[in-house]
Structure formats: structure tokens, C-alpha cells
PDB file of N, CA and C in Angstrom:
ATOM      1  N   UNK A   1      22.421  14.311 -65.308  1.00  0.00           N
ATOM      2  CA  UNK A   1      22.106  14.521 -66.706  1.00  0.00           C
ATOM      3  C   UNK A   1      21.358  13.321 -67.259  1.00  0.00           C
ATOM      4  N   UNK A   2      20.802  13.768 -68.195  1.00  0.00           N
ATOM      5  CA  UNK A   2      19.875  12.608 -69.026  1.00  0.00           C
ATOM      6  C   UNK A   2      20.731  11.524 -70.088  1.00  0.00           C
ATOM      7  N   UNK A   3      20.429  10.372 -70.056  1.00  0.00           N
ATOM      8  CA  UNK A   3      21.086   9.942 -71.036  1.00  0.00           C
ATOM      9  C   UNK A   3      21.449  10.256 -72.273  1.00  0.00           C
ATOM     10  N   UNK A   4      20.436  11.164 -73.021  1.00  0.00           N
ATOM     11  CA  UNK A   4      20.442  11.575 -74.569  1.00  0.00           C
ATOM     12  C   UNK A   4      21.517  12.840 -74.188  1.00  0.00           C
ATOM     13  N   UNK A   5      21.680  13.231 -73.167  1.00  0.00           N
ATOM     14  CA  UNK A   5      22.140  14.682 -73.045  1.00  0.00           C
ATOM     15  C   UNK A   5      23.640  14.528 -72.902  1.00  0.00           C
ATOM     16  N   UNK A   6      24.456  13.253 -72.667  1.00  0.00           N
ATOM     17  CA  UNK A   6      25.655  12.995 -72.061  1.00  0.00           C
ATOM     18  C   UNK A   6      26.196  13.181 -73.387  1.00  0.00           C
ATOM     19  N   UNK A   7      25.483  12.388 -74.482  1.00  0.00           N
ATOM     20  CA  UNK A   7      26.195  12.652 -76.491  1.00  0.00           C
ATOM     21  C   UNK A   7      26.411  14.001 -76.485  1.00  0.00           C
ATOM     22  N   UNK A   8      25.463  14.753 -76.507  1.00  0.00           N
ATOM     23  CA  UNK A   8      25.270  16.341 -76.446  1.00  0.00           C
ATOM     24  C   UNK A   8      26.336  16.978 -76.219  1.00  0.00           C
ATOM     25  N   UNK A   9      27.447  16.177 -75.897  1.00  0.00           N
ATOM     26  CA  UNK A   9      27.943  17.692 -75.227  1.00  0.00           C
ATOM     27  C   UNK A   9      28.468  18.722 -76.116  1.00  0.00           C
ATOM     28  N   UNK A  10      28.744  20.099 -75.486  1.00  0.00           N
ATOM     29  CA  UNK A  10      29.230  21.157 -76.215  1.00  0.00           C
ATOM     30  C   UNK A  10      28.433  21.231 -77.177  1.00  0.00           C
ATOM     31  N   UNK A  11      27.115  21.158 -77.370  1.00  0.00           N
ATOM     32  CA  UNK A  11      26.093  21.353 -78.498  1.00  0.00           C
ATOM     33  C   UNK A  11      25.182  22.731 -77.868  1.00  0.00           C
ATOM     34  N   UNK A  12      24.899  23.264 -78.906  1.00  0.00           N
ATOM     35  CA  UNK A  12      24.074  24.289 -78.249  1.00  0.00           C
ATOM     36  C   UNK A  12      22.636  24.198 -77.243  1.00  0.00           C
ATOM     37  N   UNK A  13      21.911  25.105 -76.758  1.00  0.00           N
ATOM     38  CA  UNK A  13      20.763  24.943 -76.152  1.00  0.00           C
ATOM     39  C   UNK A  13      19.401  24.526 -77.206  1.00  0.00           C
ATOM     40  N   UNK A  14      19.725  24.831 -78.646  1.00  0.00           N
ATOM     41  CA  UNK A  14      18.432  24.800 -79.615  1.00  0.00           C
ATOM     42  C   UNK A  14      18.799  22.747 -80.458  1.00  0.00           C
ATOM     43  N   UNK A  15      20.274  22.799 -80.111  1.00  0.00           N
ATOM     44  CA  UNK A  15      20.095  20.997 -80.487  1.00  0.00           C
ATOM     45  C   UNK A  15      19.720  20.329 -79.613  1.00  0.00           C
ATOM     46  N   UNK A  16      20.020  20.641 -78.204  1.00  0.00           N
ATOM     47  CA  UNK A  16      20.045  19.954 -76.946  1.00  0.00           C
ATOM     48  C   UNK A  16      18.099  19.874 -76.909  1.00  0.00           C
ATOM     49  N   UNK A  17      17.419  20.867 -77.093  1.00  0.00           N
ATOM     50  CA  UNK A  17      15.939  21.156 -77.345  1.00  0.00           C
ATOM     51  C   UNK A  17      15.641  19.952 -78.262  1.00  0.00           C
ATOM     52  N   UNK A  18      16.361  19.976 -79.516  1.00  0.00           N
ATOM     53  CA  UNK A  18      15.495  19.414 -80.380  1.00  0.00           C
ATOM     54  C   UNK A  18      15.888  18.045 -80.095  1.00  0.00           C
ATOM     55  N   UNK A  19      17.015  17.359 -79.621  1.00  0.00           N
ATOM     56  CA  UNK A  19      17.066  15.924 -79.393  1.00  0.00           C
ATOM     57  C   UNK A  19      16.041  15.518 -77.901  1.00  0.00           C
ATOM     58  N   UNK A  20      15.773  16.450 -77.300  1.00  0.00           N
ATOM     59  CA  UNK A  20      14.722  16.257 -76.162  1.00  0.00           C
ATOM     60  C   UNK A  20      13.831  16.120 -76.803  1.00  0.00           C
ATOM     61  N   UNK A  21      13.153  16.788 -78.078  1.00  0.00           N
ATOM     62  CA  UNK A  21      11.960  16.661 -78.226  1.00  0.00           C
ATOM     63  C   UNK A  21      11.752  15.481 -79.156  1.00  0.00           C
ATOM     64  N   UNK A  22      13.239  15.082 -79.815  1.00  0.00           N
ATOM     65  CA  UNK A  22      13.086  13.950 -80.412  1.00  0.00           C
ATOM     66  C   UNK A  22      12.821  12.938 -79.783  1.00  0.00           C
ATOM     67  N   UNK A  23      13.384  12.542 -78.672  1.00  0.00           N
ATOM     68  CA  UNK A  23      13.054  11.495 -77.475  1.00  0.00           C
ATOM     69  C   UNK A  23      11.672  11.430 -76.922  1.00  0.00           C
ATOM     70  N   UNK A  24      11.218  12.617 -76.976  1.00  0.00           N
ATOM     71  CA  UNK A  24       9.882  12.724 -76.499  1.00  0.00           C
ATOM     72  C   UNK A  24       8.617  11.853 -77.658  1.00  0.00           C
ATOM     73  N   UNK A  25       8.981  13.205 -78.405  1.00  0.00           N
ATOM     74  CA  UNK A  25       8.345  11.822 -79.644  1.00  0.00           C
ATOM     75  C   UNK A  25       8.356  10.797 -79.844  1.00  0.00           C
ATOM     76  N   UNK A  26       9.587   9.920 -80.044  1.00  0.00           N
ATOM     77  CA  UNK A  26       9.291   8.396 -80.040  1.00  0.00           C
ATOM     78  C   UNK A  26       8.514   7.616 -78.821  1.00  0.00           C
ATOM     79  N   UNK A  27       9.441   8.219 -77.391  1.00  0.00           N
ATOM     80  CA  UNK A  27       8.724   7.429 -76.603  1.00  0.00           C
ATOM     81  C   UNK A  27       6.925   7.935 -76.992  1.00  0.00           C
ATOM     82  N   UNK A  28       6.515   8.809 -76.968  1.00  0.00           N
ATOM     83  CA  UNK A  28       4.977   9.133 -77.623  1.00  0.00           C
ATOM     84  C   UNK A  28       4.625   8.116 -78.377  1.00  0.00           C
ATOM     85  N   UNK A  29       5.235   7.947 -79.667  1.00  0.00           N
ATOM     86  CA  UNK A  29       4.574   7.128 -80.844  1.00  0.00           C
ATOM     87  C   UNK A  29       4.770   5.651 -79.941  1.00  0.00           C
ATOM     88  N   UNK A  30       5.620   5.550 -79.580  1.00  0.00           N
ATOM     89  CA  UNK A  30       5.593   3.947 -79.062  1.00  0.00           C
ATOM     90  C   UNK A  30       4.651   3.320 -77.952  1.00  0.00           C
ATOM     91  N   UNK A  31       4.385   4.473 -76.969  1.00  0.00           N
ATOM     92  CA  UNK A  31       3.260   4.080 -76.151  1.00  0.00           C
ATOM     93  C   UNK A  31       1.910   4.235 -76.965  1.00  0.00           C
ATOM     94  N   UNK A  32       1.614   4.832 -77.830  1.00  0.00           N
ATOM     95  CA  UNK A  32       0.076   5.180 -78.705  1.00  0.00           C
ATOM     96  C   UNK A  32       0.102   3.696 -79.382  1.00  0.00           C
ATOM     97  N   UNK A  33       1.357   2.980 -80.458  1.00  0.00           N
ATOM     98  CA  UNK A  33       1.332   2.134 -80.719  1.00  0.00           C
ATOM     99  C   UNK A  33       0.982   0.681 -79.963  1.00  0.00           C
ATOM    100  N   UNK A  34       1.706   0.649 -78.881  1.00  0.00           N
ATOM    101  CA  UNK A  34       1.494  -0.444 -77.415  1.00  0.00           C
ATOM    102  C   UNK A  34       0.034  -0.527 -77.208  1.00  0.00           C
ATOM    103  N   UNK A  35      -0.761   0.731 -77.070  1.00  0.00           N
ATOM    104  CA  UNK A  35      -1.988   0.994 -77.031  1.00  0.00           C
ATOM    105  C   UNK A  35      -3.010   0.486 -77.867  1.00  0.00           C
ATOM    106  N   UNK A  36      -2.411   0.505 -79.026  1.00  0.00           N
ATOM    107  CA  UNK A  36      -3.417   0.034 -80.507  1.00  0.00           C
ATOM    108  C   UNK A  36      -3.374  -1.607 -80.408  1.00  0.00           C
ATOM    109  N   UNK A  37      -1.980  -1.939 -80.401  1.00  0.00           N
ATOM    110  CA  UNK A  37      -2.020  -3.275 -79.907  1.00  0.00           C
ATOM    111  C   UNK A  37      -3.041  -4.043 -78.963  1.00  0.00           C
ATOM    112  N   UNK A  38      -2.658  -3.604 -77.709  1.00  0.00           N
ATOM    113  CA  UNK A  38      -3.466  -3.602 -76.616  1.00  0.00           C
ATOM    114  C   UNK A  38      -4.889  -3.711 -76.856  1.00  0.00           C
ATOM    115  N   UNK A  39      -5.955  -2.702 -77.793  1.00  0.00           N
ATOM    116  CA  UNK A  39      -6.994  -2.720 -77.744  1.00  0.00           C
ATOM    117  C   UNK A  39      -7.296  -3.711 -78.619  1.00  0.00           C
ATOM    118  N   UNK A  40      -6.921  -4.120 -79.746  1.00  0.00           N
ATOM    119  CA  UNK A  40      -6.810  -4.999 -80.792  1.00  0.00           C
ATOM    120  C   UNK A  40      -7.096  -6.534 -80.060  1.00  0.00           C
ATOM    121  N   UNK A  41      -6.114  -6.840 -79.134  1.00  0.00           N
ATOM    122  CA  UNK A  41      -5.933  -7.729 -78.536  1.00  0.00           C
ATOM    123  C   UNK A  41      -6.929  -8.022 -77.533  1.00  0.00           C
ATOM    124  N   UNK A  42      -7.491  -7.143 -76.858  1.00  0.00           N
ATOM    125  CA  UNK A  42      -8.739  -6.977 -75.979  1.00  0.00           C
ATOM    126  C   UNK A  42     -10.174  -7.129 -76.686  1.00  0.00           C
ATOM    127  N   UNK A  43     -10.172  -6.436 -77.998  1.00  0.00           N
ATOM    128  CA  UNK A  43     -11.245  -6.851 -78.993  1.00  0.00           C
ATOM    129  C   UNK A  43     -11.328  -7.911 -79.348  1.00  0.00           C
ATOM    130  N   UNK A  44     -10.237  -8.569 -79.186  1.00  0.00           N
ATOM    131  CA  UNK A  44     -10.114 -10.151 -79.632  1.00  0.00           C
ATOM    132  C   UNK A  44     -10.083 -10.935 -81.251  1.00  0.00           C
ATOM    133  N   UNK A  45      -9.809  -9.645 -81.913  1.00  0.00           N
ATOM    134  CA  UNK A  45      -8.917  -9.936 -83.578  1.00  0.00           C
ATOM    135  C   UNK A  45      -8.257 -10.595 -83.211  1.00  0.00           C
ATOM    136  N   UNK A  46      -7.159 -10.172 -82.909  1.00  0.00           N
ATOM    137  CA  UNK A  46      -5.732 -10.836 -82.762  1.00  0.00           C
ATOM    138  C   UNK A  46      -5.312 -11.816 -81.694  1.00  0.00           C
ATOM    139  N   UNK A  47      -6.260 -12.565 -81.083  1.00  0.00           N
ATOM    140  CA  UNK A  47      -6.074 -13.383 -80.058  1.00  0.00           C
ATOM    141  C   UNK A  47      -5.729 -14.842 -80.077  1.00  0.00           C
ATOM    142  N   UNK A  48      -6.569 -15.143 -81.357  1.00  0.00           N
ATOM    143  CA  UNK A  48      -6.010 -16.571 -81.223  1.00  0.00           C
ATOM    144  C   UNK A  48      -5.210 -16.698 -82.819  1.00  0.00           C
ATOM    145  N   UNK A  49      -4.155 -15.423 -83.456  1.00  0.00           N
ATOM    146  CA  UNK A  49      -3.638 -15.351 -84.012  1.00  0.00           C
ATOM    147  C   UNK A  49      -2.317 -15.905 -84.032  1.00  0.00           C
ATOM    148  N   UNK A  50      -1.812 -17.049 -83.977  1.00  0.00           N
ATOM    149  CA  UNK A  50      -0.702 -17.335 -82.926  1.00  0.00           C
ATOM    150  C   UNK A  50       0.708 -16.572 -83.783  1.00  0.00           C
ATOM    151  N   UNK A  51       0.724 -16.351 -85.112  1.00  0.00           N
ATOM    152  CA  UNK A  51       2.104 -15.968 -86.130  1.00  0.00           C
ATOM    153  C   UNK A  51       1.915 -14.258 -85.181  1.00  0.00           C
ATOM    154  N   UNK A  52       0.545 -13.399 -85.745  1.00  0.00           N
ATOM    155  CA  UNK A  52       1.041 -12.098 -84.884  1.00  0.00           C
ATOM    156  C   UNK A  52       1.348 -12.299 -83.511  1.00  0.00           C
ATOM    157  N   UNK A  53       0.404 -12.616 -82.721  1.00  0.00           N
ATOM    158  CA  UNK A  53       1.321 -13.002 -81.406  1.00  0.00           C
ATOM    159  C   UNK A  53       3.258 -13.205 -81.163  1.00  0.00           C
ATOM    160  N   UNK A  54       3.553 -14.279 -82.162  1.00  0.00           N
ATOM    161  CA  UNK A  54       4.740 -14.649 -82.048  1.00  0.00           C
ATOM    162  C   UNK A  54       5.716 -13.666 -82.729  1.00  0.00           C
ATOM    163  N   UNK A  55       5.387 -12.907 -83.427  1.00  0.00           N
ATOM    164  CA  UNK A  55       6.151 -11.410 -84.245  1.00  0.00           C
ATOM    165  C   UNK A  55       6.289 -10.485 -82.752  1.00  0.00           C
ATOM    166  N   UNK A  56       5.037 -10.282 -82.447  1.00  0.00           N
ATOM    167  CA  UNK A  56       4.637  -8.846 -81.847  1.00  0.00           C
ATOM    168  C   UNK A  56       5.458  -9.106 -80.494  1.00  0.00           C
ATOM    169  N   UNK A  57       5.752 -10.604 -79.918  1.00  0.00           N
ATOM    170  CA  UNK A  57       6.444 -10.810 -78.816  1.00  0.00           C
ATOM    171  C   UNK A  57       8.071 -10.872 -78.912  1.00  0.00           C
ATOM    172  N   UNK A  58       8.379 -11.711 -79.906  1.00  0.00           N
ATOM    173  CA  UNK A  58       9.940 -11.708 -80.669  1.00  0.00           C
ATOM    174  C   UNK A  58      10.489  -9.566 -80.636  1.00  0.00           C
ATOM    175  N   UNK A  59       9.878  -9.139 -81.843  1.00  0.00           N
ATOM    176  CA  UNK A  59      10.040  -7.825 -81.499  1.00  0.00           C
ATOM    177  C   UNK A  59       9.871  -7.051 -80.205  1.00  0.00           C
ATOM    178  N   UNK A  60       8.828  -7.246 -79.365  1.00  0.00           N
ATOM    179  CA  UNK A  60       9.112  -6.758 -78.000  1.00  0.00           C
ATOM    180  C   UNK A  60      10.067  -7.398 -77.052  1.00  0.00           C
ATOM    181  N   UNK A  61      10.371  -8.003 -77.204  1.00  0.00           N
ATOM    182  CA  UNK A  61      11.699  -8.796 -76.366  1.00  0.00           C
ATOM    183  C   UNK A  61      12.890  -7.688 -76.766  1.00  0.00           C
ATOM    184  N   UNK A  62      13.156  -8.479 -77.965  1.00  0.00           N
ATOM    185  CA  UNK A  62      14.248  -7.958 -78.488  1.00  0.00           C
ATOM    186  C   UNK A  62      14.297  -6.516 -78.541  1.00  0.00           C
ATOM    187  N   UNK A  63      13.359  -5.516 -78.999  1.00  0.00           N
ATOM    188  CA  UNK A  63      13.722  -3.766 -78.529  1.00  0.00           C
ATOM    189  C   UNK A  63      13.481  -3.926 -77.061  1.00  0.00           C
ATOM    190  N   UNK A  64      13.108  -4.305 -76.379  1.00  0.00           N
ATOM    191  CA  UNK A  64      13.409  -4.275 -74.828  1.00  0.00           C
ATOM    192  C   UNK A  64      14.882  -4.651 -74.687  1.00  0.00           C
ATOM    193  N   UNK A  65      16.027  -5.124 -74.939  1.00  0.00           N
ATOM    194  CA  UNK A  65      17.140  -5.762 -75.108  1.00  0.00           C
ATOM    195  C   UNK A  65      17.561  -4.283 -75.655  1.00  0.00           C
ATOM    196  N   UNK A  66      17.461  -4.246 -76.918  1.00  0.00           N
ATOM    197  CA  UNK A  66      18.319  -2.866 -77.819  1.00  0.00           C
ATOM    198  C   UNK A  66      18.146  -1.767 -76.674  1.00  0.00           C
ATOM    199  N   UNK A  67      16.843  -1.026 -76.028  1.00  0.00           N
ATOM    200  CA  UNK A  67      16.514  -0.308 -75.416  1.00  0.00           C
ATOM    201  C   UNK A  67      17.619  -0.005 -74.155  1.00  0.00           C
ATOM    202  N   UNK A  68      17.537  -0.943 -73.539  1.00  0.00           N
ATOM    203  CA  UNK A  68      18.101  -1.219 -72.274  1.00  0.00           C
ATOM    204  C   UNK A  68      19.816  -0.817 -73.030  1.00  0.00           C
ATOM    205  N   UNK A  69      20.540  -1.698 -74.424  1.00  0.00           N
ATOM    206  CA  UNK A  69      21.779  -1.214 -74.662  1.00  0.00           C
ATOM    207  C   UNK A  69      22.026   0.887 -74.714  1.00  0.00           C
ATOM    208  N   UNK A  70      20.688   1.143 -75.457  1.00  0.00           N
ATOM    209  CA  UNK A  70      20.621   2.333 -75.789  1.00  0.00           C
ATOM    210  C   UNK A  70      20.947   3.067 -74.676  1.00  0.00           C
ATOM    211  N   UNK A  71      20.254   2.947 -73.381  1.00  0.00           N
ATOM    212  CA  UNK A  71      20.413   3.686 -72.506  1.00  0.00           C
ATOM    213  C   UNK A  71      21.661   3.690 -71.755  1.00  0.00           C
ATOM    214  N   UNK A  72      22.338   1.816 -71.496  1.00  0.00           N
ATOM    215  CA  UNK A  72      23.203   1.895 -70.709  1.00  0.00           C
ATOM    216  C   UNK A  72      24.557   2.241 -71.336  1.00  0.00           C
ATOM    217  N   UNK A  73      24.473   2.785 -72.715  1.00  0.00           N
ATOM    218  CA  UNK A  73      25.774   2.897 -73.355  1.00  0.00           C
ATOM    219  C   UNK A  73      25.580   4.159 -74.005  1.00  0.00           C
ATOM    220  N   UNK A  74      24.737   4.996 -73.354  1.00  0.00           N
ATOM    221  CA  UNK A  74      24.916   6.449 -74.066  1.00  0.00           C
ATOM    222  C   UNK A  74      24.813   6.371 -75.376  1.00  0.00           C
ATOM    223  N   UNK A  75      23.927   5.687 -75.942  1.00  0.00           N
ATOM    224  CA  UNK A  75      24.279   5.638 -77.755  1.00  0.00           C
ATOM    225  C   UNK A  75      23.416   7.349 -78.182  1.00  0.00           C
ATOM    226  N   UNK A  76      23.319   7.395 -79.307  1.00  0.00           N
ATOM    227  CA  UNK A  76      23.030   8.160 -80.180  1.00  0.00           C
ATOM    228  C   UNK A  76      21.684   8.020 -80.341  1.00  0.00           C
ATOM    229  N   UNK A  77      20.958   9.164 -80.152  1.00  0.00           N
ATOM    230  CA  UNK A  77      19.164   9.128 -80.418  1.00  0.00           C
ATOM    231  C   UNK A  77      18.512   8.751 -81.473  1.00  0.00           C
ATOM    232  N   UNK A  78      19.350   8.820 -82.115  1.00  0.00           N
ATOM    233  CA  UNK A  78      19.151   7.725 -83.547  1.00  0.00           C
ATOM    234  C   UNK A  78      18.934   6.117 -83.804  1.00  0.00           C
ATOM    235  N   UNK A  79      19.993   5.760 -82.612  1.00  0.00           N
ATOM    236  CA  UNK A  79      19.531   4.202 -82.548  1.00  0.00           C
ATOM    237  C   UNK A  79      18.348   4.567 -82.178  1.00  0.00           C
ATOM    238  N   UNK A  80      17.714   5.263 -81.521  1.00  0.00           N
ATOM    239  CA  UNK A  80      16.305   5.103 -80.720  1.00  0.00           C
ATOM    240  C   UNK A  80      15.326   5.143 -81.714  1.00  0.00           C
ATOM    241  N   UNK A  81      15.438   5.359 -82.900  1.00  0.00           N
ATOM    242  CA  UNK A  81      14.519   5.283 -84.394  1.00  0.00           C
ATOM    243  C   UNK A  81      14.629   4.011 -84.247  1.00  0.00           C
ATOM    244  N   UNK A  82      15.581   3.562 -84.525  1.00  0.00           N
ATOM    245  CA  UNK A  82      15.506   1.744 -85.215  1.00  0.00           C
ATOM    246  C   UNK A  82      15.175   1.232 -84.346  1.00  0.00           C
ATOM    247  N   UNK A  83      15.067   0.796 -83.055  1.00  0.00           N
ATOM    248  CA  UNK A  83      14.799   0.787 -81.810  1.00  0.00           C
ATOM    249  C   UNK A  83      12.764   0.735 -81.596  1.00  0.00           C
ATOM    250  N   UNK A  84      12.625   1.492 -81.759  1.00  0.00           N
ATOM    251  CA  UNK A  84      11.719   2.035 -81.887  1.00  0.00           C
ATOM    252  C   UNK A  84      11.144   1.125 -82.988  1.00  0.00           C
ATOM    253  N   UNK A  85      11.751   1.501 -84.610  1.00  0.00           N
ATOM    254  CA  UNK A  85      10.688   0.809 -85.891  1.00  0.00           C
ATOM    255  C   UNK A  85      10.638  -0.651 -86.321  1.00  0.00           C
ATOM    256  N   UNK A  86      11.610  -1.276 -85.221  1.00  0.00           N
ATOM    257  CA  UNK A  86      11.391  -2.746 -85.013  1.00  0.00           C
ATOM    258  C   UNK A  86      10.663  -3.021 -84.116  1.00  0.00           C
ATOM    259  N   UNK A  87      10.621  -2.614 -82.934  1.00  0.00           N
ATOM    260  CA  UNK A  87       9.720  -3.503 -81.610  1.00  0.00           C
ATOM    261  C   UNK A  87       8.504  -2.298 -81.639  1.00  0.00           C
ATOM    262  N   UNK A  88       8.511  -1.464 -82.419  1.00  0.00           N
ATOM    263  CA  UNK A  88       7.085  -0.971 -81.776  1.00  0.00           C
ATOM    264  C   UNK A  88       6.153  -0.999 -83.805  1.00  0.00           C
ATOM    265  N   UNK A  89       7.062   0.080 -84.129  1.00  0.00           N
ATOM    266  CA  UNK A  89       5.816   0.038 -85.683  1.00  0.00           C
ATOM    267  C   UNK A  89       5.401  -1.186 -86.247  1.00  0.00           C
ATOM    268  N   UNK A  90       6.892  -2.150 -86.489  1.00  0.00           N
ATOM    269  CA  UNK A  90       6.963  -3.571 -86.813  1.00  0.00           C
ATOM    270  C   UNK A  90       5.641  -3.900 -86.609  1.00  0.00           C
ATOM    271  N   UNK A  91       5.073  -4.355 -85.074  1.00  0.00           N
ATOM    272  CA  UNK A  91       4.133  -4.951 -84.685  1.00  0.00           C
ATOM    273  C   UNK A  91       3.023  -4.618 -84.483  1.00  0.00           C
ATOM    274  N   UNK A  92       2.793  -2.980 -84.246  1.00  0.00           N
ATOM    275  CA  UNK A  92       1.789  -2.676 -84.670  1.00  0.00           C
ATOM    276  C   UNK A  92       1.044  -2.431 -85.766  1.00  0.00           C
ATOM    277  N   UNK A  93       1.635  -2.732 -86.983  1.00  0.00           N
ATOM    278  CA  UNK A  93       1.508  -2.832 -88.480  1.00  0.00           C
ATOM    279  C   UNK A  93       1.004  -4.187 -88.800  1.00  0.00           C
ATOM    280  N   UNK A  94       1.817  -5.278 -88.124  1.00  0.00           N
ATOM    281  CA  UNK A  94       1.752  -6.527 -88.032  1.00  0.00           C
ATOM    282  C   UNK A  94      -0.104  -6.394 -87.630  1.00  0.00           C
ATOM    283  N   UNK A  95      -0.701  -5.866 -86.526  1.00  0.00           N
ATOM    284  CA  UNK A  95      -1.352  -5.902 -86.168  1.00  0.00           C
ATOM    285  C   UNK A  95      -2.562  -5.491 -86.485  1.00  0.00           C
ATOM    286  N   UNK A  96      -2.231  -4.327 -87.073  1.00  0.00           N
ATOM    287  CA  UNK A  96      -3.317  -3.631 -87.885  1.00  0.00           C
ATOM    288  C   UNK A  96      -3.453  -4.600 -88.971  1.00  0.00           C
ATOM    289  N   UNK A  97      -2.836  -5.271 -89.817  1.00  0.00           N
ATOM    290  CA  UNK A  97      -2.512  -5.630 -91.056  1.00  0.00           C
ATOM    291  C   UNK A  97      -3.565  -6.688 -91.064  1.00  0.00           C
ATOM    292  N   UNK A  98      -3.461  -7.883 -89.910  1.00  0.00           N
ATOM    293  CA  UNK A  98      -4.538  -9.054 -88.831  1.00  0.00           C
ATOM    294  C   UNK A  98      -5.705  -8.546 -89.119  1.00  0.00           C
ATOM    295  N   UNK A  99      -5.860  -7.220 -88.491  1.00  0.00           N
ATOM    296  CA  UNK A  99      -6.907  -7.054 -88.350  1.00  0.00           C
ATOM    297  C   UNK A  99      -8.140  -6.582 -88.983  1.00  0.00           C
ATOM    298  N   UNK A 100      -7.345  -5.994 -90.412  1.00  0.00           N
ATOM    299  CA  UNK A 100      -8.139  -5.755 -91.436  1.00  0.00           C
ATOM    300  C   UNK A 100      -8.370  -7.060 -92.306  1.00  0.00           C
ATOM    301  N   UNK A 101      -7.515  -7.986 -92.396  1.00  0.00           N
ATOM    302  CA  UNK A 101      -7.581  -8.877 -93.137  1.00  0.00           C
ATOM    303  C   UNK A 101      -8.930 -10.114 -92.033  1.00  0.00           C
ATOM    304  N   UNK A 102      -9.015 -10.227 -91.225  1.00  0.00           N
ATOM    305  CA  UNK A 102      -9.827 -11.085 -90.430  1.00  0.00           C
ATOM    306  C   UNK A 102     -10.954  -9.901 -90.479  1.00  0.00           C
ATOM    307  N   UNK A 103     -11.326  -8.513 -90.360  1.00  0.00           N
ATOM    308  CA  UNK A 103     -12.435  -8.293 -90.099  1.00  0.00           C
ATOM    309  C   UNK A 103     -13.243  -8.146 -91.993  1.00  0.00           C
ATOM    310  N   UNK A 104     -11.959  -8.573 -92.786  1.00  0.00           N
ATOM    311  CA  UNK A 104     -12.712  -8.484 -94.266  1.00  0.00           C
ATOM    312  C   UNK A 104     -12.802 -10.223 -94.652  1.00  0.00           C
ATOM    313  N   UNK A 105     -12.361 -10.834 -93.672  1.00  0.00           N
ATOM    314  CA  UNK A 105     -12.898 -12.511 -94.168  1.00  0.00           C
ATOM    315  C   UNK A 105     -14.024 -12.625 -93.222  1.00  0.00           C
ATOM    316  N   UNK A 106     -14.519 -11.942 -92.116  1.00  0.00           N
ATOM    317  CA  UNK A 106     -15.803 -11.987 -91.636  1.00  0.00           C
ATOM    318  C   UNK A 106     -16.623 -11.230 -92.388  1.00  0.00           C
ATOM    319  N   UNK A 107     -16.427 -10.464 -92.701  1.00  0.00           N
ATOM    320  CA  UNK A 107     -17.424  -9.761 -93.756  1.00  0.00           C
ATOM    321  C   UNK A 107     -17.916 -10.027 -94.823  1.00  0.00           C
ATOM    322  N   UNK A 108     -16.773 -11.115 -95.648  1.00  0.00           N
ATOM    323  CA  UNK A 108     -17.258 -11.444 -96.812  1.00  0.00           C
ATOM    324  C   UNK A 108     -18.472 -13.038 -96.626  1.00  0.00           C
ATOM    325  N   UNK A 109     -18.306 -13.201 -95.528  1.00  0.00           N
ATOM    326  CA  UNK A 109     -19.563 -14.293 -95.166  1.00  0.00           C
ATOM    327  C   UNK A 109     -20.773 -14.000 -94.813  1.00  0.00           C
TER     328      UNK A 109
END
């Protein structure tokens, strides 16, 4: 059985569905987010940013840590929101945020 599925029990086939598809989703939004990062960082906005850097790494540590509790303790798919809106939106917000603000102080020169 799946980890999200062990909470489940004695739940019907249409909750058991929808907490699968809830899982599905986050992990989704969190790799698209990793991604935005990623290209950001490759474009080279955010490179010699050292405060986002030091956010975007603090938060990925640490939901790598929560993550790893989530799974090995059967928690509730719910931690996997908070989980999730610290180490992944956190920093990709962080990131976007860089990057509008540096590509509108190059612009205004």
C-alpha cells in the first residue's frame, strides 16, 4: 500500500480517489515550481542573489526533512500542503519576486 493510503483506511473508493489525486497535485505543483526556479537560476537573475539563494536553500532543506517525516510516519495529506507551501511556493515566490524587481532596476537604466 501507498503511504497516503495506510490513513485511509475504511474510507470509501471516491475518498481514497480524491486523496490520490490530491497527492498527485502537489507533487505536480512542486516539480513545475523547482522548474521555475531552475530556469530563473540558469538565466542568471537570481545568481549572484545571495539572501534568495539562502531562503530558497534553508526552505529546501528543511521540506526535504518534513517530507521524509511525512512519509515515514504515515501523517495526513494535509501536512503535505504545508510541506509543500514552505519549501516549494515559499521560494518560488521568493524567486519570482528577485526577479521582477532586478529585471525592473535594469530597465529603469
Amino acid at each position: 500500500k501507498q503511504w497516503y493510503q495506510r490513513r485511509v483506511r475504511g474510507a470509501t473508493d471516491s475518498i481514497r480517489k480524491s486523496k490520490e489525486t490530491e497527492v498527485l497535485v502537489a507533487l505536480s505543483l512542486s516539480v513545475t515550481f523547482n522548474a521555475l526556479e531552475l530556469i530563473s537560476l540558469f538565466v542568471g537573475y537570481t545568481i549572484f542573489s545571495y539572501a534568495t539563494g539562502m531562503i530558497s536553500t534553508c526552505c529546501h532543506v528543511s521540506g526535504a526533512i518534513v517530507l521524509a517525516f511525512v512519509l515515514l510516519e504515515s501523517l495526513s495529506v494535509t501536512s503535505l500542503w504545508y510541506c509543500f507551501a514552505f519549501s516549494c511556493a515559499l521560494p518560488a515566490f521568493v524567486e519570482m519576486l528577485t526577479v521582477i524587481v532586478i529585471s525592473r532596476i535594469q530597465g529603469s537604466r
